[in-house]
N, C-alpha and C. Protein backbone atom coordinates (compact mmCIF):
# COMPACT_ATOMS: atom_id res chain seq x y z
N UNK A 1 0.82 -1.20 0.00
CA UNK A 1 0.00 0.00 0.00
C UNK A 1 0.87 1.27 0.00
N UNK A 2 1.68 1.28 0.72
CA UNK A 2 2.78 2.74 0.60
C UNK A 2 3.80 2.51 -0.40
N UNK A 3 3.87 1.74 -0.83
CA UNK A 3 4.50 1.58 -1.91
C UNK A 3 3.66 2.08 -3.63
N UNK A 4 2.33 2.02 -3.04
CA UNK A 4 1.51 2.54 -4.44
C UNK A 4 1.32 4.01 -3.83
N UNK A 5 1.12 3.80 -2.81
CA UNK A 5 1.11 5.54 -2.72
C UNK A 5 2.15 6.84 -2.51
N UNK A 6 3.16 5.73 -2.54
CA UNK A 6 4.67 6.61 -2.75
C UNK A 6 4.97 6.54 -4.80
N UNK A 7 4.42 5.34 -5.19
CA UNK A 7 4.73 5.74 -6.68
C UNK A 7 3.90 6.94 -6.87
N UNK A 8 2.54 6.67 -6.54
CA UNK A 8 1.30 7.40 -7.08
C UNK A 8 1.87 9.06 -7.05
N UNK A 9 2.35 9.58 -5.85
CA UNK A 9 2.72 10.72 -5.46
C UNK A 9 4.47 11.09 -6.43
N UNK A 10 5.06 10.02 -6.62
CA UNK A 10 6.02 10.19 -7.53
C UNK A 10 5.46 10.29 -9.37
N UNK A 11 4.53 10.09 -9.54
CA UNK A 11 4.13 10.42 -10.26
C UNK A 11 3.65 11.60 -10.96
N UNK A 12 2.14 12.04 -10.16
CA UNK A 12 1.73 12.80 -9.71
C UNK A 12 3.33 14.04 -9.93
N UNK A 13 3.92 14.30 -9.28
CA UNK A 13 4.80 15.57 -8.91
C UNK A 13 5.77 15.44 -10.37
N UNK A 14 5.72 14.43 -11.13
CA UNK A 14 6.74 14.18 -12.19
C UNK A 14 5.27 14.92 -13.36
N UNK A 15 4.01 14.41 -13.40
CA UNK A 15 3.39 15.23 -14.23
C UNK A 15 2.83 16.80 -13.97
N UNK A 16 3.19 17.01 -12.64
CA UNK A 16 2.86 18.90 -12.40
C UNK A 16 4.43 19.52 -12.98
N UNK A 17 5.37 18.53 -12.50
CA UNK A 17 6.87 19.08 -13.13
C UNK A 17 7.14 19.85 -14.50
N UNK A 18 6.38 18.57 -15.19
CA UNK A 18 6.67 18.90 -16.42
C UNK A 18 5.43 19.37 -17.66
N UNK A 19 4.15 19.58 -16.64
CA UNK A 19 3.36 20.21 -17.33
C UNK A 19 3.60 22.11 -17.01
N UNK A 20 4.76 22.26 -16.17
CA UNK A 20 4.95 23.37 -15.77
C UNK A 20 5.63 24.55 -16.87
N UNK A 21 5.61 25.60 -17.86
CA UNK A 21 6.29 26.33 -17.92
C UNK A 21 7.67 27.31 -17.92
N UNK A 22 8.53 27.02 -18.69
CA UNK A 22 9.68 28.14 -17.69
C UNK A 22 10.40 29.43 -18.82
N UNK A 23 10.65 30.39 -17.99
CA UNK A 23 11.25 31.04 -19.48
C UNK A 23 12.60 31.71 -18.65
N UNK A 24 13.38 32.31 -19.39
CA UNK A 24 14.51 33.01 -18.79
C UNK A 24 14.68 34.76 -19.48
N UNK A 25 15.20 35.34 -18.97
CA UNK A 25 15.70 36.90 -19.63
C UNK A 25 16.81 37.03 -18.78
N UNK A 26 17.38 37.46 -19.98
CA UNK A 26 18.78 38.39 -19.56
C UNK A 26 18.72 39.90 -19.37
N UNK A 27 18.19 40.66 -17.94
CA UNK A 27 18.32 42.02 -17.75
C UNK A 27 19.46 42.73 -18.09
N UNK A 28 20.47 42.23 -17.76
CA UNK A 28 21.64 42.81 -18.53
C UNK A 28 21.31 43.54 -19.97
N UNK A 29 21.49 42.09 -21.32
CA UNK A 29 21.09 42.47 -22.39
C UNK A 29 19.41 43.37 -22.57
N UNK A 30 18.88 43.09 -21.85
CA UNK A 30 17.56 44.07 -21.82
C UNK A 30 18.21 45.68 -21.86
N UNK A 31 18.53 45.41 -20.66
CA UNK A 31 18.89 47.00 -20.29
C UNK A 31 19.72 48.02 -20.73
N UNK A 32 20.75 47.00 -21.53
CA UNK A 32 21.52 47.63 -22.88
C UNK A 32 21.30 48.09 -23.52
N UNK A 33 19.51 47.47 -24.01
CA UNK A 33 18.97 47.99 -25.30
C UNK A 33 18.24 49.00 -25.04
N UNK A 34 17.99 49.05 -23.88
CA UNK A 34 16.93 49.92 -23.21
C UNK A 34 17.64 51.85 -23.27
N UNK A 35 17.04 52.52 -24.23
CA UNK A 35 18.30 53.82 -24.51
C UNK A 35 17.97 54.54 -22.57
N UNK A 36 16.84 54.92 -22.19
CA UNK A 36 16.16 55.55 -21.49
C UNK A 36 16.98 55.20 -20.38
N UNK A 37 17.69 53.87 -19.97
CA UNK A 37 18.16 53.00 -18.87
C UNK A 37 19.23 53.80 -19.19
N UNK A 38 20.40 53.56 -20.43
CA UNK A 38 21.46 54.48 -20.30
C UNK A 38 21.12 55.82 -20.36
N UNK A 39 20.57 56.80 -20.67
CA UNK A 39 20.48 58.06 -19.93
C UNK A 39 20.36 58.13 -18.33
N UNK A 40 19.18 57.38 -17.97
CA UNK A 40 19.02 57.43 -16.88
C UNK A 40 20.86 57.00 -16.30
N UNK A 41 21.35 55.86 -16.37
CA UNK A 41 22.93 55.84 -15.99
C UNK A 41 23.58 56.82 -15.97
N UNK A 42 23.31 57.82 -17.32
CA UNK A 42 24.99 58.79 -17.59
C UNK A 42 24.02 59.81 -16.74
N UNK A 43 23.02 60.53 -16.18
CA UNK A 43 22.71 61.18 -15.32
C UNK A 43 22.95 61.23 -13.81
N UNK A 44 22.66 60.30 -13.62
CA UNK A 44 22.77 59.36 -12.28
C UNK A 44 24.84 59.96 -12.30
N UNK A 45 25.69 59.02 -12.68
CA UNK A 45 26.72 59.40 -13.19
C UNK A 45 27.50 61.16 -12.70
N UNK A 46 26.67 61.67 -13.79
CA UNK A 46 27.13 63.11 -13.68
C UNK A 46 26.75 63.52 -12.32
N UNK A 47 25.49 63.33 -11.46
CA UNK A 47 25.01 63.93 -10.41
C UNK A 47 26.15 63.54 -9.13
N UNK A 48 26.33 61.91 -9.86
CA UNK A 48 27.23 61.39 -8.53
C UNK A 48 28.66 62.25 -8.76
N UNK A 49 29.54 62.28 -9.86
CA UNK A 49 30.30 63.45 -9.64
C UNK A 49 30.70 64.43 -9.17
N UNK A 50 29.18 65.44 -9.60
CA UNK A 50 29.40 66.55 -8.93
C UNK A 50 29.27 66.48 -7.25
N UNK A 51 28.79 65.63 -6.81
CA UNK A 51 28.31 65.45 -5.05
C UNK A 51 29.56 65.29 -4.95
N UNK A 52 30.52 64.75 -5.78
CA UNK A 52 31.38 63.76 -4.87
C UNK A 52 32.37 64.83 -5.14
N UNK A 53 32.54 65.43 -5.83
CA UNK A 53 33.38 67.27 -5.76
C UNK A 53 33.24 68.33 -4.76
N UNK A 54 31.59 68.13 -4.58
CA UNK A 54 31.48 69.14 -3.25
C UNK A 54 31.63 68.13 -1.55
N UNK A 55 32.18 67.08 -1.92
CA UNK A 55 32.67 66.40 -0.45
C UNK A 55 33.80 66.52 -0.59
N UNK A 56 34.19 66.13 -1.53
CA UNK A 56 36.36 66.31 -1.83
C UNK A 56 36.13 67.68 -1.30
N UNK A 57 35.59 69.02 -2.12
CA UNK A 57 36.20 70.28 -1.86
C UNK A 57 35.85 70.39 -0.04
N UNK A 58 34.64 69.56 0.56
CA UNK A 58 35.33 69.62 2.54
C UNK A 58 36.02 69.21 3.10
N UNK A 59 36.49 67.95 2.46
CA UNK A 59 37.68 67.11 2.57
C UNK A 59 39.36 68.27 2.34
N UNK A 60 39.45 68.59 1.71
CA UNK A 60 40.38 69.43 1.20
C UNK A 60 40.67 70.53 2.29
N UNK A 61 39.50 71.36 2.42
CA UNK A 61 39.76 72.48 3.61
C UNK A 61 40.31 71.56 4.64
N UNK A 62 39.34 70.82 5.10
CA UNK A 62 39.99 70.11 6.46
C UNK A 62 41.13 69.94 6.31
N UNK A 63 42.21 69.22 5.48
CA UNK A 63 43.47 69.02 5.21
C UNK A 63 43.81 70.55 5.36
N UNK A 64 43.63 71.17 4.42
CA UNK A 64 44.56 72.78 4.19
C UNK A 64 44.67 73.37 6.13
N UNK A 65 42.88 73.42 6.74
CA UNK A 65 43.13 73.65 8.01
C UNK A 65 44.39 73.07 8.73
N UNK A 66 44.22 71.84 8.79
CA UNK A 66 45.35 70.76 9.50
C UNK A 66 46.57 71.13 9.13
N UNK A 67 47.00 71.41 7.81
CA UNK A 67 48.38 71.47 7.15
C UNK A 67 49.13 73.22 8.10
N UNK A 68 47.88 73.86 8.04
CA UNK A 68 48.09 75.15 8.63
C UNK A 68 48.04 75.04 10.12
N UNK A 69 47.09 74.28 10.71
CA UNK A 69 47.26 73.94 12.25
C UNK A 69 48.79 73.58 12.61
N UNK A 70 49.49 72.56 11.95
CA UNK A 70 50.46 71.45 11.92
C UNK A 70 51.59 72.66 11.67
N UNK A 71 51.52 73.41 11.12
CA UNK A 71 53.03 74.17 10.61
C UNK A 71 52.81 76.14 11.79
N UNK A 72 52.08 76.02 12.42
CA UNK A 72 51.68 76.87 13.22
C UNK A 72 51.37 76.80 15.02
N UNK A 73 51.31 75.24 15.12
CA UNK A 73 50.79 74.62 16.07
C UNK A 73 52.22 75.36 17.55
N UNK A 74 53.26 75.48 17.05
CA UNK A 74 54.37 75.67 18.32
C UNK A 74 54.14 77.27 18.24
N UNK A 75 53.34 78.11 17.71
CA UNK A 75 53.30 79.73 18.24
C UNK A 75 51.94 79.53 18.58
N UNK A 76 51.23 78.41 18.69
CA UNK A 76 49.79 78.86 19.51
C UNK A 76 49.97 78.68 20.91
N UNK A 77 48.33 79.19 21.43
CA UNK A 77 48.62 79.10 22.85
C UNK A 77 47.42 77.69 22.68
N UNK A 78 47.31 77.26 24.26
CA UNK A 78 46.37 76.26 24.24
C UNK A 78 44.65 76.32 23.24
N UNK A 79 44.02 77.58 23.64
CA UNK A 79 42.92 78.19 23.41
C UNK A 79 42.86 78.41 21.64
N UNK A 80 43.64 78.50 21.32
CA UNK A 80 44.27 78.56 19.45
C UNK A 80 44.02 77.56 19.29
N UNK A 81 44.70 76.48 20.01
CA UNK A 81 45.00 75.19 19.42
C UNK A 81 43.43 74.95 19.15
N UNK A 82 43.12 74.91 20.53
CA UNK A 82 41.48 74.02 20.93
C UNK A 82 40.85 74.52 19.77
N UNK A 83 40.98 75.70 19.35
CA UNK A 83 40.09 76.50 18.44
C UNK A 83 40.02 75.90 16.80
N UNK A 84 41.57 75.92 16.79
CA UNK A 84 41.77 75.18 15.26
C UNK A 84 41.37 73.90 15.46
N UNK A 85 41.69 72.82 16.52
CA UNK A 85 41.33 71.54 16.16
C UNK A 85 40.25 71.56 16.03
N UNK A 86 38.92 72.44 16.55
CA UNK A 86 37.65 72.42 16.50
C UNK A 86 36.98 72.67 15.24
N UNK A 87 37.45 73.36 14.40
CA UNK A 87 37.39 73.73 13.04
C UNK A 87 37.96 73.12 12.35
N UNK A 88 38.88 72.05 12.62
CA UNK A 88 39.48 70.87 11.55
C UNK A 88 38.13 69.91 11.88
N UNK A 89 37.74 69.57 13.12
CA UNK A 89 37.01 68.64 13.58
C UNK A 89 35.66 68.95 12.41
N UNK A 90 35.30 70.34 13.08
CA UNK A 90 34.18 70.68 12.46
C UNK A 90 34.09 69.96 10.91
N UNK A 91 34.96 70.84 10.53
CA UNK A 91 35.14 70.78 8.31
C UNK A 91 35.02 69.21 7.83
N UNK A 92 35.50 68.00 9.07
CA UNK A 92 35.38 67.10 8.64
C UNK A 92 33.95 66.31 8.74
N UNK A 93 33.58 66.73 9.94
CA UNK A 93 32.38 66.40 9.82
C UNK A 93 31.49 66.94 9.36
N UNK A 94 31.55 68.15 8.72
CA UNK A 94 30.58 68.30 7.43
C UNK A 94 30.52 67.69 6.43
N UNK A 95 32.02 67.49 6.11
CA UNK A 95 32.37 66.23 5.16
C UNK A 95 31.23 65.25 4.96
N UNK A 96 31.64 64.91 6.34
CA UNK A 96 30.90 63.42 6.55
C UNK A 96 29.54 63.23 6.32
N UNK A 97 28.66 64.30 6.79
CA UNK A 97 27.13 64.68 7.00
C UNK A 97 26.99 65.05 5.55
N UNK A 98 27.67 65.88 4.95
CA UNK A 98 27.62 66.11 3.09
C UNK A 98 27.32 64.45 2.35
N UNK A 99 28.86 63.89 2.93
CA UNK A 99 28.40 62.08 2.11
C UNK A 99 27.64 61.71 2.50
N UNK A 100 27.04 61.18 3.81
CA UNK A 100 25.96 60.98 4.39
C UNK A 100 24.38 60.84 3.28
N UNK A 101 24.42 62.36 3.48
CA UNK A 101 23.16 63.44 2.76
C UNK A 101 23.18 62.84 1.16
N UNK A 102 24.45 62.40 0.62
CA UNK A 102 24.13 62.06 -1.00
C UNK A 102 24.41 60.76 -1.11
N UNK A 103 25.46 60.05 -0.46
CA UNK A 103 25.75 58.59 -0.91
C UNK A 103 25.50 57.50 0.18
N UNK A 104 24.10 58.01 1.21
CA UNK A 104 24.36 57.35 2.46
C UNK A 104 22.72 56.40 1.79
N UNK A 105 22.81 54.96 2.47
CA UNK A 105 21.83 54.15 2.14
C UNK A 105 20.63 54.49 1.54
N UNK A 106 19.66 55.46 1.91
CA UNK A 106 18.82 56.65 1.83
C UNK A 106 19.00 58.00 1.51
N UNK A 107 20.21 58.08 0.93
CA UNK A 107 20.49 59.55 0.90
C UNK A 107 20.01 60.02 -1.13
N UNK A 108 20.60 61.21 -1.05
CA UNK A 108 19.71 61.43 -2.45
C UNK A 108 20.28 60.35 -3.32
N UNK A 109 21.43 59.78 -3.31
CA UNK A 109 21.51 59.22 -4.69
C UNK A 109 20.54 58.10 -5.08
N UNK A 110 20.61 57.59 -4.28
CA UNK A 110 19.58 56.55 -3.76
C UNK A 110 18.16 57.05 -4.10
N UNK A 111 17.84 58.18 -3.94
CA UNK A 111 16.73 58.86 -4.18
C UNK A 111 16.46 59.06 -5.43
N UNK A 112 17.74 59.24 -6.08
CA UNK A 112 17.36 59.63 -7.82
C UNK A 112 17.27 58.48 -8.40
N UNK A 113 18.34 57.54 -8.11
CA UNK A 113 18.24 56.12 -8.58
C UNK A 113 16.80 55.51 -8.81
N UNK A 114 16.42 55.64 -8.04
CA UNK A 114 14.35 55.05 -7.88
C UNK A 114 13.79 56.10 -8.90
N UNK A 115 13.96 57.15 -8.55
CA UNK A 115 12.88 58.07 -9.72
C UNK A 115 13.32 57.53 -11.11
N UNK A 116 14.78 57.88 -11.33
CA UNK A 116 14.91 57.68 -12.70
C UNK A 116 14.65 55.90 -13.08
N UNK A 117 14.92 54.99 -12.43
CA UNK A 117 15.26 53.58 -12.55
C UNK A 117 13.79 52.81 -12.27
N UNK A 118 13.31 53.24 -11.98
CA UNK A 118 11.77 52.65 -10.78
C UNK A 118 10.74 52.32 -12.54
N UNK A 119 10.72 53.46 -12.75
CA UNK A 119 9.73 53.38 -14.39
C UNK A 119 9.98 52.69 -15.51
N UNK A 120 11.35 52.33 -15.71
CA UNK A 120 11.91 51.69 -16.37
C UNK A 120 12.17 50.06 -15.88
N UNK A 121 11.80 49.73 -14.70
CA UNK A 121 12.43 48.45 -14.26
C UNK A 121 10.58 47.99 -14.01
N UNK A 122 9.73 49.32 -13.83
CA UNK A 122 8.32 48.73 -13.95
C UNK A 122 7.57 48.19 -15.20
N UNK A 123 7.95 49.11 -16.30
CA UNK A 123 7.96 48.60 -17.64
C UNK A 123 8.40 47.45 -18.19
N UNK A 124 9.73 46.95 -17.90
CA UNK A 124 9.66 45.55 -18.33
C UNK A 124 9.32 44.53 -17.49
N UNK A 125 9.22 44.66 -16.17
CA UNK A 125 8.36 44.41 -15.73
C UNK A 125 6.88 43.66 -16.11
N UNK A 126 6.39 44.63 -16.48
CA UNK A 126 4.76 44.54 -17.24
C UNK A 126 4.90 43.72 -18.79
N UNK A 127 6.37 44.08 -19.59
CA UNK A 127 6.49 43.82 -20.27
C UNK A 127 6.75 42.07 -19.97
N UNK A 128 7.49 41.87 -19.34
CA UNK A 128 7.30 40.45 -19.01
C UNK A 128 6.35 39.35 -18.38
N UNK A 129 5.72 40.28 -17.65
CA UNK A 129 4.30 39.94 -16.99
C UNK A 129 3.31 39.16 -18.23
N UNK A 130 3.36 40.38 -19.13
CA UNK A 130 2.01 40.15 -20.11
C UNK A 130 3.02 38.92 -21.04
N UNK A 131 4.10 38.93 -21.60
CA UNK A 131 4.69 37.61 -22.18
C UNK A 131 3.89 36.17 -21.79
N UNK A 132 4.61 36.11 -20.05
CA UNK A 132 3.86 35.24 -19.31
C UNK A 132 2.87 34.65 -19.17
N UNK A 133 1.60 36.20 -19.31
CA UNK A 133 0.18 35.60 -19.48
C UNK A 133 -0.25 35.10 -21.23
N UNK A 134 0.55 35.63 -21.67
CA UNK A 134 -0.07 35.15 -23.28
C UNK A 134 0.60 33.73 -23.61
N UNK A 135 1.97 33.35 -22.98
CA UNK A 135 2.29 32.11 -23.32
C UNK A 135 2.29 31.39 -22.29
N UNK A 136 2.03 31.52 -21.15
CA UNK A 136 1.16 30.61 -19.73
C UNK A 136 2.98 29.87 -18.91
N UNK A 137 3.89 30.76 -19.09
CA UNK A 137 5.08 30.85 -18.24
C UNK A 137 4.65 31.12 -16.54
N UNK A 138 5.03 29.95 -15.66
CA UNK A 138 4.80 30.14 -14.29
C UNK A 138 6.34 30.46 -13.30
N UNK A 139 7.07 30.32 -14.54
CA UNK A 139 8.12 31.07 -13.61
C UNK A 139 9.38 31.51 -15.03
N UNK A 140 9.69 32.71 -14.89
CA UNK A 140 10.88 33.56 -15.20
C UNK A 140 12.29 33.79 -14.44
N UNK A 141 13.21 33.55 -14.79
CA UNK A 141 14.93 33.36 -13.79
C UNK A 141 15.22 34.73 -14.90
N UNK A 142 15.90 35.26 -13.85
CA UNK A 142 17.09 36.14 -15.06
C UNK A 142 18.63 35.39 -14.87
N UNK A 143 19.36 35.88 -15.78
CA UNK A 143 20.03 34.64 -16.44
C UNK A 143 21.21 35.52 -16.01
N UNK A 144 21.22 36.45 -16.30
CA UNK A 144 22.24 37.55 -15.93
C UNK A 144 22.35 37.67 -14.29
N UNK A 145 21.60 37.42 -13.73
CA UNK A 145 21.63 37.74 -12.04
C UNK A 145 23.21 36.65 -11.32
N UNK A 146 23.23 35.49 -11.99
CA UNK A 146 24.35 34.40 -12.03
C UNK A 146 23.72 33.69 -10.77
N UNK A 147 22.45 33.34 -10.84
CA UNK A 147 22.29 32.43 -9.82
C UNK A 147 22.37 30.88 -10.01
N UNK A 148 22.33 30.20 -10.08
CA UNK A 148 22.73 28.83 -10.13
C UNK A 148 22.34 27.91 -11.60
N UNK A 149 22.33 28.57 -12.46
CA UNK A 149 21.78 28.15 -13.41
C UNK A 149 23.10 27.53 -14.28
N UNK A 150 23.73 26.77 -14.18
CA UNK A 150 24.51 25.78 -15.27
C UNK A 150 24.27 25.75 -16.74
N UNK A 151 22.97 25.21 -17.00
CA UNK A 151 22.94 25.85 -18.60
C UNK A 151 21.49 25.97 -19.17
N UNK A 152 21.22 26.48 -20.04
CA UNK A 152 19.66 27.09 -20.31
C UNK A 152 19.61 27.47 -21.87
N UNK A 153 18.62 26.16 -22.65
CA UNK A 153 18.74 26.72 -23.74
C UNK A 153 17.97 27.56 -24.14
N UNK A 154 18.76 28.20 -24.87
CA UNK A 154 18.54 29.48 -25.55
C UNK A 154 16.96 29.95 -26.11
N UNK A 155 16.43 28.53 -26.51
CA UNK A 155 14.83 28.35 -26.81
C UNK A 155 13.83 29.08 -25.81
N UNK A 156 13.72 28.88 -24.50
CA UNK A 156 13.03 29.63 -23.63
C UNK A 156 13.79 30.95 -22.67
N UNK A 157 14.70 31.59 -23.71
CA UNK A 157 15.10 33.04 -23.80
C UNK A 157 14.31 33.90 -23.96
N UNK A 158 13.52 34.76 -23.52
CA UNK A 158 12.62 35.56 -23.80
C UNK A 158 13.04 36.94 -23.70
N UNK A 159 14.44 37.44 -23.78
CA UNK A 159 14.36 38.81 -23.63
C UNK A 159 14.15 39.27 -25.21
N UNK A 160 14.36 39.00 -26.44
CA UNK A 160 14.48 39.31 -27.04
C UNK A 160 12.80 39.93 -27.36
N UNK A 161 12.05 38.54 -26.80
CA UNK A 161 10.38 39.37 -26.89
C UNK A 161 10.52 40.58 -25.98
N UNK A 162 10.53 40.45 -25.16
CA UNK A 162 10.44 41.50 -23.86
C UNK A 162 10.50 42.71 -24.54
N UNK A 163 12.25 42.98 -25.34
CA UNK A 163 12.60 44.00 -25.59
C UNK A 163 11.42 44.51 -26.78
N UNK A 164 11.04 43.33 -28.06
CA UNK A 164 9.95 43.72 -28.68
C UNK A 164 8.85 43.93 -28.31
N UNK A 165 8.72 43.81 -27.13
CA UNK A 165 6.83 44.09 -26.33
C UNK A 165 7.14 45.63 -25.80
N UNK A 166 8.22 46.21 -25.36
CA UNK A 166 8.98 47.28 -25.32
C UNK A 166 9.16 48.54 -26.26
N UNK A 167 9.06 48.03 -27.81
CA UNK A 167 9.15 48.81 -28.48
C UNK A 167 10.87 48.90 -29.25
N UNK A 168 11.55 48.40 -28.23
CA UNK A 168 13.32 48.21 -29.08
C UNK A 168 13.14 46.92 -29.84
N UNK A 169 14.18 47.85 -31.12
CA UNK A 169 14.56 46.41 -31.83
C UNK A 169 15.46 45.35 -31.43
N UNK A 170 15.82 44.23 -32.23
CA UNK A 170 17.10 43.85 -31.20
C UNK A 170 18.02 43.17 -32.41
């Protein structure tokens, strides 16, 4: 008796297996093609630059302070000193509160990243969604992510639709 009902159930799970669906996309190659994704990048890009110029340029004073503390430090009196180290202290931790404010977990970059990236990652998204429902796919891997996937033929590749449900050629 458990022997028919251990085949029965080996069965059973061998025909849901393989009456199942699967497709794959490569976000990578998606997102290549995607022009809107590279703008959104070379923006993102330029913004992170310039932030990261106005933290160097607090970074910098602090040094110049220090370099001037350091070559001045034997004609101060105590009250000088306290004064300059407080203003090296200070400059750096504006520094810090500046990176903080643009490159900190939540900080703006992070902030622009979603505005510009959020619409574009919802779109194919949808774009893959509706693939799914028209050819009855119950599960999608991206191929590019490098998760454990050994090998995958090329046949249930679907970015190339994606990108055409999208509007890019490919």
């Amino acid at each position: 008796m458990k022997r028919i009902l251990l085949s029965l159930m080996v069965l059973l799970t061998a025909i849901t297996a393989s009456a199942q669906k699967f497709a794959l996309v490569d976000m990578e190659y998606i997102l290549k093609n995607v022009p809107a994704y590279e703008r959104a990048n070379e923006q993102l890009n330029q913004v992170s630059k310039k932030w990261e110029s106005e933290v160097d340029a607090l970074l910098r004073e602090a040094e110049t302070l220090y370099k001037k503390y350091q070559s001045e430090a034997v004609f101060l009196s105590d009250t000088q000193k306290t004064k300059a180290e407080e203003a090296i202290m200070e400059k750096e931790k504006e520094a810090s509160a500046l990176k903080k404010k643009y490159f900190g977990s939540e900080g703006e970059l992070y902030k622009k990243r979603q505005s510009l990236l959020a619409p574009i990652q919802d779109e194919i998204y949808n774009a893959v969604k509706d693939i799914c429902d028209q050819k009855g796919y119950q599960l999608v891997l991206d191929r590019a992510s490098g998760g454990s996937i050994i090998y995958a033929s090329p046949k249930i590749d679907i970015s190339d639709e994606v990108l055409t449900k999208l509007g890019y050629a490919y």
